[in-house]
Protein backbone atom coordinates (compact mmCIF):
# COMPACT_ATOMS: atom_id res chain seq x y z
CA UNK A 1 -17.77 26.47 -18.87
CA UNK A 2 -20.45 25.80 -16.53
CA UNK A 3 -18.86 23.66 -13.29
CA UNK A 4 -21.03 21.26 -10.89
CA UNK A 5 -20.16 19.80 -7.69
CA UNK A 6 -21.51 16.00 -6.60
CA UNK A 7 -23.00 17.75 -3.54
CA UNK A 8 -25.21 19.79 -6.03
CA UNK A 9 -26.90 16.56 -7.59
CA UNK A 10 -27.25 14.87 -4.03
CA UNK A 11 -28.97 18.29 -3.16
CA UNK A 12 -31.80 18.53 -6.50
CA UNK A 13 -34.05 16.62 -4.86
CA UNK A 14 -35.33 14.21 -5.57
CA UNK A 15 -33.40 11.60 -8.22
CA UNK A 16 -33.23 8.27 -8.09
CA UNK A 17 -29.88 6.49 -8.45
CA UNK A 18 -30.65 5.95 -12.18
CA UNK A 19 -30.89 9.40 -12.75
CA UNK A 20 -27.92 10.44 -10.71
CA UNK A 21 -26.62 7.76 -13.01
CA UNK A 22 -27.44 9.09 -16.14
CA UNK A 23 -26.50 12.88 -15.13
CA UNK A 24 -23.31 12.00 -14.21
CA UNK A 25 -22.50 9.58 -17.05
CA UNK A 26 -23.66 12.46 -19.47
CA UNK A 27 -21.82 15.05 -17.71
CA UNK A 28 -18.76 13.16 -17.40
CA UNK A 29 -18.79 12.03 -21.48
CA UNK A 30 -18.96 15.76 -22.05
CA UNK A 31 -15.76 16.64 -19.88
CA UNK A 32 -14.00 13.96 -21.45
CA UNK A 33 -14.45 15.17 -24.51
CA UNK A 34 -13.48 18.72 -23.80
CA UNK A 35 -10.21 17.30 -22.03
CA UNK A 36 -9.04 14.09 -22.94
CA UNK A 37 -5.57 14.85 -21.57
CA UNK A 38 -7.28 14.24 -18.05
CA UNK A 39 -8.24 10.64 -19.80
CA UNK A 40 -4.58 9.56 -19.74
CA UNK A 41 -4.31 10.67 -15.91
CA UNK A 42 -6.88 8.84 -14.93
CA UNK A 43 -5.85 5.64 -16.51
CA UNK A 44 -2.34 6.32 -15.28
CA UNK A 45 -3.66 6.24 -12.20
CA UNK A 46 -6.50 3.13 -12.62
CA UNK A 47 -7.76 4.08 -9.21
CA UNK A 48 -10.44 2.13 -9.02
CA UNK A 49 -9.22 -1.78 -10.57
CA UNK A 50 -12.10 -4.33 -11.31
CA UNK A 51 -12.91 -6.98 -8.57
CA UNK A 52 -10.99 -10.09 -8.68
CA UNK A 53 -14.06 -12.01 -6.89
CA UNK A 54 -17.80 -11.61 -6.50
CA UNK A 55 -18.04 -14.55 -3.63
CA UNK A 56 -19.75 -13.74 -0.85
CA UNK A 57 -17.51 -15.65 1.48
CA UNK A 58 -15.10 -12.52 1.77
CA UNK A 59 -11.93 -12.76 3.58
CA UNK A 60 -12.29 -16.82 3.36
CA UNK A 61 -12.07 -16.86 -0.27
CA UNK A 62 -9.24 -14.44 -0.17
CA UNK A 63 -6.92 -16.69 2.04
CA UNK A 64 -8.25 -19.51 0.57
CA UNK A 65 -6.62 -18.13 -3.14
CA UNK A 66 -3.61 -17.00 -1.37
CA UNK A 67 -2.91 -21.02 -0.39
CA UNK A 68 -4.06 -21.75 -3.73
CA UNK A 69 -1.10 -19.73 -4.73
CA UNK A 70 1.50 -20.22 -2.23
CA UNK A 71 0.96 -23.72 -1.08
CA UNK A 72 4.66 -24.97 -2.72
CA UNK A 73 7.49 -22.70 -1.35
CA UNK A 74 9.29 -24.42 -4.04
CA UNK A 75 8.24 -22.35 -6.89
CA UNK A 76 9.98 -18.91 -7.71
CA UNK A 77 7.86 -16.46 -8.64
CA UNK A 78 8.16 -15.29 -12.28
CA UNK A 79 9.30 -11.73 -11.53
CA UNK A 80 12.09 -13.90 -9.44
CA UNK A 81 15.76 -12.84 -10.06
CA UNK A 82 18.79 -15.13 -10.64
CA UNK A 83 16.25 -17.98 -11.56
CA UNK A 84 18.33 -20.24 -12.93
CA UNK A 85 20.54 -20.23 -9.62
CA UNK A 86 17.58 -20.13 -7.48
CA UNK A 87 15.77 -23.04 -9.14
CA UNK A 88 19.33 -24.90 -9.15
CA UNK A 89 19.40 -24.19 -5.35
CA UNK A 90 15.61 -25.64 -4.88
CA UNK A 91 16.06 -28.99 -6.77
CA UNK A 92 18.93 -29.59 -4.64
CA UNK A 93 16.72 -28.59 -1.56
CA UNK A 94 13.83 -31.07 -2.76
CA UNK A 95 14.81 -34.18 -1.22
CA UNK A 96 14.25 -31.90 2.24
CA UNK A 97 11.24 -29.94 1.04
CA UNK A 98 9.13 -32.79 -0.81
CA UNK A 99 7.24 -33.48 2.63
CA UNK A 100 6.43 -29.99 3.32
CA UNK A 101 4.95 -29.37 0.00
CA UNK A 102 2.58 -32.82 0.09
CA UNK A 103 1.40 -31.64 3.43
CA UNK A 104 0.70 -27.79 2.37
CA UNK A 105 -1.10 -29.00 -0.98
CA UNK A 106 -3.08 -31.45 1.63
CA UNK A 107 -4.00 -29.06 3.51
CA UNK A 108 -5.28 -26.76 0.45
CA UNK A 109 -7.13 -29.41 -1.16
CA UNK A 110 -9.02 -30.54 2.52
CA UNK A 111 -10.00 -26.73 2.63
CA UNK A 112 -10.90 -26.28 -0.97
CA UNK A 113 -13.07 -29.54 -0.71
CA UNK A 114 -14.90 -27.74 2.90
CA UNK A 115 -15.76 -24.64 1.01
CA UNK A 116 -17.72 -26.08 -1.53
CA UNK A 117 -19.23 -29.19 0.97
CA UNK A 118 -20.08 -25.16 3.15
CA UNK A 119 -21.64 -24.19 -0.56
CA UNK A 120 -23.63 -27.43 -0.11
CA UNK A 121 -25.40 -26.68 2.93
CA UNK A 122 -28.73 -25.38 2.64
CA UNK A 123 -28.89 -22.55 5.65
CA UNK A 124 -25.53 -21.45 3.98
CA UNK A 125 -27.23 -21.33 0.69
CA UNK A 126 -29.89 -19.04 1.57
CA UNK A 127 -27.26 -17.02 3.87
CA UNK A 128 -25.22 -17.14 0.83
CA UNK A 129 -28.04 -15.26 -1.37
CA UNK A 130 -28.62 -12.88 1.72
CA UNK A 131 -25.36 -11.93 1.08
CA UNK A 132 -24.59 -11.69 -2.50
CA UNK A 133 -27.76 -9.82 -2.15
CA UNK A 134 -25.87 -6.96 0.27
CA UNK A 135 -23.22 -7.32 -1.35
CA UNK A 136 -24.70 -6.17 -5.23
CA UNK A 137 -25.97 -3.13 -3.31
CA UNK A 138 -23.44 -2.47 -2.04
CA UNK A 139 -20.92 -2.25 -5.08
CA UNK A 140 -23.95 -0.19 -6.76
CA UNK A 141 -23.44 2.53 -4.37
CA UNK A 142 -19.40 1.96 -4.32
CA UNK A 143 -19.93 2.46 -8.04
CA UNK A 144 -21.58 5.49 -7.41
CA UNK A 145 -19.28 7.28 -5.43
CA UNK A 146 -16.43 6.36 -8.13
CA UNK A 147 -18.32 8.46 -10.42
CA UNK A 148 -19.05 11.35 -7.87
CA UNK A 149 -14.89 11.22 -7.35
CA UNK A 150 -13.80 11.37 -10.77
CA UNK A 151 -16.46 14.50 -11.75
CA UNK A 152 -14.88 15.90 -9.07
CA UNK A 153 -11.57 15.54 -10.00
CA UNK A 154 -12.57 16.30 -13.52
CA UNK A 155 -13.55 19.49 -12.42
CA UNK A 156 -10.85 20.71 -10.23
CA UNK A 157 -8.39 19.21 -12.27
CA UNK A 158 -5.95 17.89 -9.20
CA UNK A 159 -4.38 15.55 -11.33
CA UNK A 160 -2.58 17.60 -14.20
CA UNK A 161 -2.31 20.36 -12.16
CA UNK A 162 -0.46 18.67 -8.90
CA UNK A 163 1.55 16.46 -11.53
CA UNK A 164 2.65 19.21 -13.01
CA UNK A 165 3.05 21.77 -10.84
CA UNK A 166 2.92 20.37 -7.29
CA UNK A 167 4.93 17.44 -6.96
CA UNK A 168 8.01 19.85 -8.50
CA UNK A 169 7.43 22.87 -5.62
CA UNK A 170 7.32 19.66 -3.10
CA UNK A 171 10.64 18.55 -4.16
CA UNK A 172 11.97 22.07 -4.19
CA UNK A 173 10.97 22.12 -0.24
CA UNK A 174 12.65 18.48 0.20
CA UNK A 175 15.81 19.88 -0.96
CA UNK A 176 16.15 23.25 -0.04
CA UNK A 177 14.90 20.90 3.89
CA UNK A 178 17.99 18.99 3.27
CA UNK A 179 20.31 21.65 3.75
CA UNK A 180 19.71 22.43 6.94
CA UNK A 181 19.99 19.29 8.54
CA UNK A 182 22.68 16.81 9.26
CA UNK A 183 19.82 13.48 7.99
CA UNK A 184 22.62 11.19 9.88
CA UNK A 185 22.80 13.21 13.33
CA UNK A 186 19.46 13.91 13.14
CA UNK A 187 18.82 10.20 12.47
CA UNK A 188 20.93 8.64 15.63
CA UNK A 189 19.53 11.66 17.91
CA UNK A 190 15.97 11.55 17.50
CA UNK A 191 15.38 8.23 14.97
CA UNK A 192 17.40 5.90 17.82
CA UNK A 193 20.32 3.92 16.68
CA UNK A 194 20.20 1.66 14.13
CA UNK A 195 20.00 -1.38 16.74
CA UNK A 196 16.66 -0.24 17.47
CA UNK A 197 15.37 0.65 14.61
CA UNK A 198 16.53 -2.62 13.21
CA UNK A 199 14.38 -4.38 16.14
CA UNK A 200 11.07 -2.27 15.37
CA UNK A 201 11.06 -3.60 11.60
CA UNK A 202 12.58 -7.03 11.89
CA UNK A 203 8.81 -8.39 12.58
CA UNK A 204 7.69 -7.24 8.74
CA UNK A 205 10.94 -8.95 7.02
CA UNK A 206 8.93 -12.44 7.31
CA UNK A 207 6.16 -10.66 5.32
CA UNK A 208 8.48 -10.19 1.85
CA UNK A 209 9.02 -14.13 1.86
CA UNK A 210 8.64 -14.58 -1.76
CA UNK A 211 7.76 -11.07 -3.07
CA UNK A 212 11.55 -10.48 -3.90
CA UNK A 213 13.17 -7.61 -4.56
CA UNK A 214 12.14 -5.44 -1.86
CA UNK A 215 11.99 -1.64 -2.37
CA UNK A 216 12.17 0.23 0.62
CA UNK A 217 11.46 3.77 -0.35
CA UNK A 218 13.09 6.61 1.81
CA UNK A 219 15.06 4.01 3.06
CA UNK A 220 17.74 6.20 5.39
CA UNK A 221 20.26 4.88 7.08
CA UNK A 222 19.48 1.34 5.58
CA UNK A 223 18.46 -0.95 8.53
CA UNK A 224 15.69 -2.95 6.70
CA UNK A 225 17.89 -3.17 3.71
CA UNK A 226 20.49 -4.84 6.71
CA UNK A 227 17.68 -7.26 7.29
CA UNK A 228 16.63 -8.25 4.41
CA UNK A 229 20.11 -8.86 3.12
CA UNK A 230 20.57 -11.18 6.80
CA UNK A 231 17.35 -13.26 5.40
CA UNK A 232 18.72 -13.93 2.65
CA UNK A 233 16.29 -11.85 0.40
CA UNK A 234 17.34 -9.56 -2.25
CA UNK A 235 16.42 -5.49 -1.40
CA UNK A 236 16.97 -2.23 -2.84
CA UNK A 237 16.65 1.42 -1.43
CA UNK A 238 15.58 4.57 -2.57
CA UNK A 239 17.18 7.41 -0.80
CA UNK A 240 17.16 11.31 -1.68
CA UNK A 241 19.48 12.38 0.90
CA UNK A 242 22.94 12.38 -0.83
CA UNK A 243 24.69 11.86 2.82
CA UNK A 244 22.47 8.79 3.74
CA UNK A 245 22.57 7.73 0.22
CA UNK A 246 26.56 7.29 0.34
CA UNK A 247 26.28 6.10 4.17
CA UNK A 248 23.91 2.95 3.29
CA UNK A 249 26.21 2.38 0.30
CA UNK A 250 28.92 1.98 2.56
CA UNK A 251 27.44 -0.49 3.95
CA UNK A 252 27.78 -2.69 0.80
CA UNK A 253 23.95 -2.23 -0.16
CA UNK A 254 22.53 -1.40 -2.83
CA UNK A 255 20.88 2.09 -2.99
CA UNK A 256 19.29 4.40 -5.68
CA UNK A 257 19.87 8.29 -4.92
CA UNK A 258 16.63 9.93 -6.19
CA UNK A 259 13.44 11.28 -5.64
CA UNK A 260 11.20 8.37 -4.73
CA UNK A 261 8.46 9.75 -6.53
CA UNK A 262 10.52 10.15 -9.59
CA UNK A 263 11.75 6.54 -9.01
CA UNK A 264 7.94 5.20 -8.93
CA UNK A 265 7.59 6.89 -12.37
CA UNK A 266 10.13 4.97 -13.95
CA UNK A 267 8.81 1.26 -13.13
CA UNK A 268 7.09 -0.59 -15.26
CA UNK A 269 3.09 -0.79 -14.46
CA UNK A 270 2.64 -4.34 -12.28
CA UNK A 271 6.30 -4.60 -12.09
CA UNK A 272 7.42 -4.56 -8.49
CA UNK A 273 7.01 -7.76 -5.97
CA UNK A 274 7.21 -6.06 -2.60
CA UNK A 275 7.41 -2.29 -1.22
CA UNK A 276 8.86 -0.96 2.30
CA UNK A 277 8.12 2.77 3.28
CA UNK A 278 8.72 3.08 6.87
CA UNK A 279 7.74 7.11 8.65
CA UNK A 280 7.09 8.38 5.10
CA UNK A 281 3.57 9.11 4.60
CA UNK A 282 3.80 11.74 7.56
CA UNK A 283 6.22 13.88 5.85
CA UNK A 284 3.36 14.01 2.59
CA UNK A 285 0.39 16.23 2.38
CA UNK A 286 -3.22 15.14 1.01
CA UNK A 287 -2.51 15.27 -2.43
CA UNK A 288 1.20 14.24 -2.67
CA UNK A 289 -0.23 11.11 -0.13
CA UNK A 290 -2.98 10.12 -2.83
CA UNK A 291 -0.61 10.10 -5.83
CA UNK A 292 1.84 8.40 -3.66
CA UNK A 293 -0.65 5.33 -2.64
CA UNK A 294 -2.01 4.76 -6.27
CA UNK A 295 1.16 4.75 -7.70
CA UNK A 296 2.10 2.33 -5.53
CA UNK A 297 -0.81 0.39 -6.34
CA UNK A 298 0.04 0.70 -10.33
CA UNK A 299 3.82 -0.40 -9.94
CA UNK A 300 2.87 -3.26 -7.64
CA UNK A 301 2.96 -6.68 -9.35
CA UNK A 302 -0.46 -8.73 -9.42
CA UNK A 303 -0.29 -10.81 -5.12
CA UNK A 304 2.74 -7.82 -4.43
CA UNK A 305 2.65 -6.35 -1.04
CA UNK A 306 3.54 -2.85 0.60
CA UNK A 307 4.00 -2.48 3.92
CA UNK A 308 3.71 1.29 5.27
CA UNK A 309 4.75 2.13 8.75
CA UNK A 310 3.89 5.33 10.43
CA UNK A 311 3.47 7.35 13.79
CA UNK A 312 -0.13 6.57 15.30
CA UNK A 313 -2.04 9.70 16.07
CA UNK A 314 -4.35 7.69 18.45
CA UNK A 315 -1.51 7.47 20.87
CA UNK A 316 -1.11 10.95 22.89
CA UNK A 317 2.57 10.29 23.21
CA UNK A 318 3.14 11.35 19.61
CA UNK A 319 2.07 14.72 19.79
CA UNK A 320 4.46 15.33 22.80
CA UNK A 321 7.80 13.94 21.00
CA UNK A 322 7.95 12.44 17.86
CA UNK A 323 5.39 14.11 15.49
CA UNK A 324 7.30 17.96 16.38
CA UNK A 325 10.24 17.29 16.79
CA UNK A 326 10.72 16.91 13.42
CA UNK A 327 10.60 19.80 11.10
CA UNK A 328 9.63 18.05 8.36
CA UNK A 329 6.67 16.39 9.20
CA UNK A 330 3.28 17.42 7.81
CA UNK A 331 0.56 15.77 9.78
CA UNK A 332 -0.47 11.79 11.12
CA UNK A 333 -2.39 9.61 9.36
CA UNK A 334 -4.79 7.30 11.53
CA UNK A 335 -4.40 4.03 10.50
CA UNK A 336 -7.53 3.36 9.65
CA UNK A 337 -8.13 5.95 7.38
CA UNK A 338 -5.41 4.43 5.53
CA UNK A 339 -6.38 1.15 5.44
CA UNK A 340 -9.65 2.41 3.92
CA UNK A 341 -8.15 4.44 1.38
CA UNK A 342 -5.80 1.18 0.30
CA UNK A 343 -9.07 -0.73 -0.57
CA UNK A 344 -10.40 1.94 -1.81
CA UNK A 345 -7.89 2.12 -4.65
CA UNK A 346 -7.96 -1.66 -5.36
CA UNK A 347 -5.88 -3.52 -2.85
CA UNK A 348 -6.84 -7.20 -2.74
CA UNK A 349 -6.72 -6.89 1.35
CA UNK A 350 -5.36 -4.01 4.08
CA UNK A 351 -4.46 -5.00 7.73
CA UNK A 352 -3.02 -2.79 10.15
CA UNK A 353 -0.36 -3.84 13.03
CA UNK A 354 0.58 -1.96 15.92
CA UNK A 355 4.57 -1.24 17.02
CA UNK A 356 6.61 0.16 19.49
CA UNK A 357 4.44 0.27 22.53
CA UNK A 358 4.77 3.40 25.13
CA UNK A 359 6.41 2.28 28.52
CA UNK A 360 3.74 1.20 30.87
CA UNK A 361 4.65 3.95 33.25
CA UNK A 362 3.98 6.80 30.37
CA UNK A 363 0.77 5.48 29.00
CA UNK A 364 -2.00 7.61 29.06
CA UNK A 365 -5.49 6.07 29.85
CA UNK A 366 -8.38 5.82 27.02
CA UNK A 367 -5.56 6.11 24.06
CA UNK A 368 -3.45 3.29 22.09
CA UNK A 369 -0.50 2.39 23.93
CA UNK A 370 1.12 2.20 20.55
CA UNK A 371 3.53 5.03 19.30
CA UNK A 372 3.55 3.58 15.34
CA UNK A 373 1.38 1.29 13.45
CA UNK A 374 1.95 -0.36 9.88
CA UNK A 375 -0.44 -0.71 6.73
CA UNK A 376 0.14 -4.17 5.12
CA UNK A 377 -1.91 -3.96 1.68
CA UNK A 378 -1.89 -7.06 -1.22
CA UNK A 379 -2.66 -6.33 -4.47
């Protein structure tokens, strides 16, 4: 079989987008008939979900549906546990909460009735068109470089190949790792106690408001499952480590002992409400990092939210303590590398926060005075 690369249409000069077009749809009906096996891997995946809006008002529309949604803290959502408790609980509550929820569906219908008075406007109109003009270009060539990524992938065939073959010699390493290390001296020596690990992550509890249970994958020694289960929200950890496995399930939480990536595989599609993976996506390579993210993105319930905390490589403290010193650790992410790749596989939004700043006395001039940053991502 003959193979092409992307780079090799880009490079027959000249085509016009149609043509590229055409090639590749041609090209890629032919490899899809020779291997429909890679079909099913790519719709496993569904890298690449439709858009759920075409306004050009970006980010306003987005928090303007979000409101839409969320304006009465009164109502459980349906993946909600113990309903019939929680909705018990609420009616009692309602006498308190009846003000709050007039005021927040106020609030959404003054700003529902400004966007479209903003549609109105004529300078807005034609700004408007400008835009949705842009914008139609710009999803053309998006749409393009789908099709470039999944000939690609169609010929090197990553995805039954790592699935298969990869992801098994990774968890091999993981364990064979685990030997070797104490996880739970190696935790409190170089981690930091739990007290301040606990105070580094308390900020994205508030976040999981609503988007109960919370998975936190690789979740150690069990400090966010501590906070969670202080807010009163319902959490659940993944942990490989048989020693911090039985040590968080000392602690009266609940914890799964097993591969997370294994764990991911046995959710239901659009299933889970909220995801915590705090210093994970450092100890992952390229390809184990990709199938990790749009897995994610499959399991994730429709408005679900992940959160993903890591070391920042554009702080020059890193590379001095906590990116060697442990053994495990492949390589840093930059932050906003993964906020792209989060849109990229369909996210509804991506924002990035910045943690656990470098004592002023350390900090090194021109780079982020910020040792770890966190990836908050919507479906």
């Amino acid at each position: 079989m003959v193979f092409f690369t992307p780079v090799a249409i880009v490079q027959s000069a000249p085509m016009s987008i149609e043509e590229v077009m055409d090639e590749i749809r041609r090209r890629a009906a032919e490899r899809k008939k020779a291997h429909p096996e890679l079909e099913s891997a790519f719709q496993k995946l569904q890298a690449y979900p439709k858009r759920i809006s075409d306004s050009p008002w970006g980010d306003l529309d987005v928090h303007l549906h979000h409101a839409n949604l969320n304006f009465n803290p009164t109502q459980l959502a349906p993946e909600t546990r113990f309903q019939l408790i929680k909705k018990l609980v609420l009616r009692v509550a309602r006498i308190y909460t009846h003000g709050q929820v007039e005021y927040n569906a106020a609030v959404a219908r003054t700003l529902n009735a400004m966007r479209l008075w903003m549609g109105e406007i004529e300078p807005l109109k034609k700004l408007r068109e400008e835009v949705q003009k842009l914008s139609q270009e710009q999803w053309e060539i998006i749409d393009l470089v789908r099709n470039l990524n999944r000939i690609q992938l169609e010929e090197s065939a990553i995805l039954p190949k790592y699935n298969v073959h990869q992801l098994n010699l990774i968890r091999a390493e993981r364990r064979a790792a685990g030997t070797f290390l104490n996880p739970l001296a190696f935790a409190e020596e170089f981690r930091g106690s739990e007290a301040l690990v606990k105070d580094k992550q308390r900020p994205y509890v508030e976040l999981f408001h609503h988007h109960e249970p919370v998975t936190d994958l690789a979740c150690g020694r069990g400090e966010f499952l501590e906070l969670l289960k202080e807010a009163g929200l319902e959490g659940i950890g993944v942990e490989q480590s048989p020693a911090l496995a039985n040590y968080v399930r000392s602690k009266g939480l609940q914890v799964v002992q097993q591969d997370m990536f294994n764990y991911l595989d046995e959710q239901e599609n659009d299933s889970m409400a909220g995801i915590f993976a705090a210093q994970i996506i450092e100890h992952l390579d390229w390809p184990a990092l990709s199938c990790f993210l749009a897995s994610i993105r499959q399991k994730l319930a429709p408005g679900g939210i992940v959160v993903l905390e890591s070391i920042n490589p554009e702080c020059f403290n890193i590379y001095a303590e906590s990116l060697y010193i442990d053994p495990t650790h492949v390589r840093p992410y930059h932050p906003r590398g993964i906020q792209f790749l989060c849109q990229n596989l369909g996210f509804l939004s991506a924002e990035t926060r910045y943690g656990s700043p470098v004592p002023e006395k350390n900090r090194i001039p021109y780079y982020s005075p910020y040792q770890d940053y966190a990836v908050i991502a919507r479906r």
